[in-house]
C-alpha atoms as a PDB file:
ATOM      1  CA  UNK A   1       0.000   0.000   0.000  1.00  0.00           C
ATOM      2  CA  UNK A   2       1.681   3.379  -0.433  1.00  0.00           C
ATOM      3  CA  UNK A   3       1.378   6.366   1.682  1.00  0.00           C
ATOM      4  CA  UNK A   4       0.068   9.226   1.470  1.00  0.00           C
ATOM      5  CA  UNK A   5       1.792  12.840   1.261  1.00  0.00           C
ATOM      6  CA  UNK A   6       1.475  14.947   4.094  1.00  0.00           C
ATOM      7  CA  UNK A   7       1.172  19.113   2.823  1.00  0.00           C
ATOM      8  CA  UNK A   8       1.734  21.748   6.731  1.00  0.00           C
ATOM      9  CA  UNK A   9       0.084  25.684   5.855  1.00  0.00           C
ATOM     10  CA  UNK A  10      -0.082  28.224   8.177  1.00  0.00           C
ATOM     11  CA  UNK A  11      -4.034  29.069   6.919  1.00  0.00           C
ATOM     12  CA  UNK A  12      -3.354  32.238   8.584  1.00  0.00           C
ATOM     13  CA  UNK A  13      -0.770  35.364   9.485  1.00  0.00           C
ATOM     14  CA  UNK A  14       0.712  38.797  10.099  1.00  0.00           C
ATOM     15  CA  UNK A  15       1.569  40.021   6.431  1.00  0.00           C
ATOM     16  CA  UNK A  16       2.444  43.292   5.704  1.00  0.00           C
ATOM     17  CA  UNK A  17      -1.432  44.160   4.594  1.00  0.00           C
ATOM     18  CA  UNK A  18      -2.202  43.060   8.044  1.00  0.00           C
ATOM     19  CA  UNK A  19      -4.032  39.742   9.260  1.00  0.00           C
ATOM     20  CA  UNK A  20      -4.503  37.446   6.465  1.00  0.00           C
ATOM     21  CA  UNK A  21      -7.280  34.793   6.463  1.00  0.00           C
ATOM     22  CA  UNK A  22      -7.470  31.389   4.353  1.00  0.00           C
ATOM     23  CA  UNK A  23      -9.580  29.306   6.489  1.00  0.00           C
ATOM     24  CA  UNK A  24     -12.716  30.133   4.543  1.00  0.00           C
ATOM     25  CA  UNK A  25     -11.026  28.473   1.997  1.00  0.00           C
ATOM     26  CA  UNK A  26      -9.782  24.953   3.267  1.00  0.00           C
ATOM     27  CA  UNK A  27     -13.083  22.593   3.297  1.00  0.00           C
ATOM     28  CA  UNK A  28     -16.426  24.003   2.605  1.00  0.00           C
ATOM     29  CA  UNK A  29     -19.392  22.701   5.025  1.00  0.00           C
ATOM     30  CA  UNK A  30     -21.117  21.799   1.811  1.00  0.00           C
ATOM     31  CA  UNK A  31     -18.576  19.644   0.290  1.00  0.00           C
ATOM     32  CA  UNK A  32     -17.799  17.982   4.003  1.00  0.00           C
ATOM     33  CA  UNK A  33     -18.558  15.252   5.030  1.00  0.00           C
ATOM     34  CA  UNK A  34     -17.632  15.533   8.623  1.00  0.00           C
ATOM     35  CA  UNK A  35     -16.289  18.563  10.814  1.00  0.00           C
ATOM     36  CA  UNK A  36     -15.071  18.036  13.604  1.00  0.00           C
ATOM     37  CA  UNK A  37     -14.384  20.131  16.465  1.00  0.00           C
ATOM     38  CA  UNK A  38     -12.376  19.390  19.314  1.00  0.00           C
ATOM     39  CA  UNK A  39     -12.315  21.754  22.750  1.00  0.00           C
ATOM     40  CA  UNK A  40     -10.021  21.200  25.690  1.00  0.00           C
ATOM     41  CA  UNK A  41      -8.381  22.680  27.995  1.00  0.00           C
ATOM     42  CA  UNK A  42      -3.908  23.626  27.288  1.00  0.00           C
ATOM     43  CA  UNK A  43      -2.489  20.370  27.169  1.00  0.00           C
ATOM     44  CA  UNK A  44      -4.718  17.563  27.151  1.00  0.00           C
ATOM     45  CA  UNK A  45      -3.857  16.763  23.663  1.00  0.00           C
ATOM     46  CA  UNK A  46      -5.908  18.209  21.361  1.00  0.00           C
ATOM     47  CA  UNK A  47      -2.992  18.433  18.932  1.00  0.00           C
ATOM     48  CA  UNK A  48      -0.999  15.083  19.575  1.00  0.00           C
ATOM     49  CA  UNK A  49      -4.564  13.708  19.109  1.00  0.00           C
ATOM     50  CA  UNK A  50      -5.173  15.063  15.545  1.00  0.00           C
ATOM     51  CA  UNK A  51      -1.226  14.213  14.737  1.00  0.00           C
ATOM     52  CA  UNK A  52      -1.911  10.929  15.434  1.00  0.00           C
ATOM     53  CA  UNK A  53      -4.835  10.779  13.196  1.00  0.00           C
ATOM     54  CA  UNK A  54      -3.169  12.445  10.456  1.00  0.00           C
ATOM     55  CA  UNK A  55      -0.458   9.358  10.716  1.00  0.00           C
ATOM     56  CA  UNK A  56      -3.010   6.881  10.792  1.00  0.00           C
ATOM     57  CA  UNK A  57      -4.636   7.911   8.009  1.00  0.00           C
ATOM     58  CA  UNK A  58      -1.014   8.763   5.732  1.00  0.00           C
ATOM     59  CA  UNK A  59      -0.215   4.688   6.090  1.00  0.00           C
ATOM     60  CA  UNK A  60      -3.557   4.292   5.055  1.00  0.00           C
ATOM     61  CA  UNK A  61      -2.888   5.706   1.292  1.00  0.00           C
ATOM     62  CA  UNK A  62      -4.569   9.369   2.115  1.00  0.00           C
ATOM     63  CA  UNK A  63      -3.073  12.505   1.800  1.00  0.00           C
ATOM     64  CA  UNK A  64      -2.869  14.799   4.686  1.00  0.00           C
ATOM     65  CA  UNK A  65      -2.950  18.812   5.322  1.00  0.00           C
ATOM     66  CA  UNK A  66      -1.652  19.716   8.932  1.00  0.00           C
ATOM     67  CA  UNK A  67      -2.711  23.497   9.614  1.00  0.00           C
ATOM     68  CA  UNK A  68      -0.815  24.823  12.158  1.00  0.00           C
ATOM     69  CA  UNK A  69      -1.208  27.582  14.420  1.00  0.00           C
ATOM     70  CA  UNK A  70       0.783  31.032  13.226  1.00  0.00           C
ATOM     71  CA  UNK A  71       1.651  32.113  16.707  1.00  0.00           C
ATOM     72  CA  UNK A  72       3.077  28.788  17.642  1.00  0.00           C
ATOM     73  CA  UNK A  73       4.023  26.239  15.421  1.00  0.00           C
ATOM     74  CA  UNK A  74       4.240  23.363  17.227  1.00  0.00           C
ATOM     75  CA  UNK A  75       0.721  23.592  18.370  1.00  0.00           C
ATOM     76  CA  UNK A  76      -1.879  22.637  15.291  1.00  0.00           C
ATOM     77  CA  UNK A  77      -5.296  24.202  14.343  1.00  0.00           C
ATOM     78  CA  UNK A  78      -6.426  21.143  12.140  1.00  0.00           C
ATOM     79  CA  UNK A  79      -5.753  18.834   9.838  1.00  0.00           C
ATOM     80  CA  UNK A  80      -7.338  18.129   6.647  1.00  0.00           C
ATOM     81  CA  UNK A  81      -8.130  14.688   4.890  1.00  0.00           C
ATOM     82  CA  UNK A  82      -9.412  15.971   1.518  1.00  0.00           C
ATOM     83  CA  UNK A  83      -9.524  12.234   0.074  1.00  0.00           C
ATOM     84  CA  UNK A  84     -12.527  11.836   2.392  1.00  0.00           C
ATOM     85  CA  UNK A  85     -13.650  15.303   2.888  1.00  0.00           C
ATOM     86  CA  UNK A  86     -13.104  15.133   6.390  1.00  0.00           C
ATOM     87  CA  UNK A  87     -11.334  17.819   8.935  1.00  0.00           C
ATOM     88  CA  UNK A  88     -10.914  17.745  12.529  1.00  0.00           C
ATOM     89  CA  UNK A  89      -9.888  21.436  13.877  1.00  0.00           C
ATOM     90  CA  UNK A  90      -9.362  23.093  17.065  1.00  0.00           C
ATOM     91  CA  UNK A  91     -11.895  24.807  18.485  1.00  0.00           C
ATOM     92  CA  UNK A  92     -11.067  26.114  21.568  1.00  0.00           C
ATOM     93  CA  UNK A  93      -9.372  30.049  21.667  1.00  0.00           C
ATOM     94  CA  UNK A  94      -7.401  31.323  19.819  1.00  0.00           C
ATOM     95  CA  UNK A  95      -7.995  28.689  17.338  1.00  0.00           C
ATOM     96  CA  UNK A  96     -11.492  29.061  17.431  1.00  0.00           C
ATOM     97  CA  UNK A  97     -13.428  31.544  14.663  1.00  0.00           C
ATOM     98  CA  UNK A  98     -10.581  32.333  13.122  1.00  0.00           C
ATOM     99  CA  UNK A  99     -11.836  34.378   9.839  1.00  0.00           C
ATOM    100  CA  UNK A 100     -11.074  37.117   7.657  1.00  0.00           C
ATOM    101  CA  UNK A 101     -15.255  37.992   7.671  1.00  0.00           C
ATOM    102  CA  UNK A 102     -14.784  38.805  11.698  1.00  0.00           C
END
């Protein structure tokens, strides 16, 4: 079986126009077919969670996008499984709402 290819964006960031939004653009709820969001309190592993699902499902043959979080990159806002439609994101603040219509 081979792998799939795993893609990491910063959906968002300070730019020299200011604030710059793309998570309007990254899976429609139309086209979904599942959205998740995932709340929790700093460090019960809302991001080592979605890591690990983005692994499981790159050795099953999908390809992955990890969004992660411009003011700290080791900490992610999402992940992406476009094969399936599917995205689980983080939902608690200052991941939460973040959009260039607010």
């Amino acid at each position: 079986m081979t792998k799939g290819h795993i893609k990491h964006v910063f959906p968002g960031g300070n730019t020299s126009m200011g604030f710059y939004s793309y998570y309007d653009y990254i899976l429609g709820q139309e086209e979904a077919t599942r959205i998740l969001v995932i709340k929790g309190g700093p460090g019960v592993g809302k991001s080592t969670f979605m890591r690990k699902i983005g692994e499981e499902m790159v050795e099953l043959g999908y390809d992955v996008e990890y969004m992660h979080c411009s003011s700290d990159n080791n900490s992610l806002d999402g992940i992406v499984i476009p094969g399936i439609k599917v995205a689980l994101m983080d939902g608690t603040a200052p991941h939460a709402g973040v959009s260039k219509t607010q």
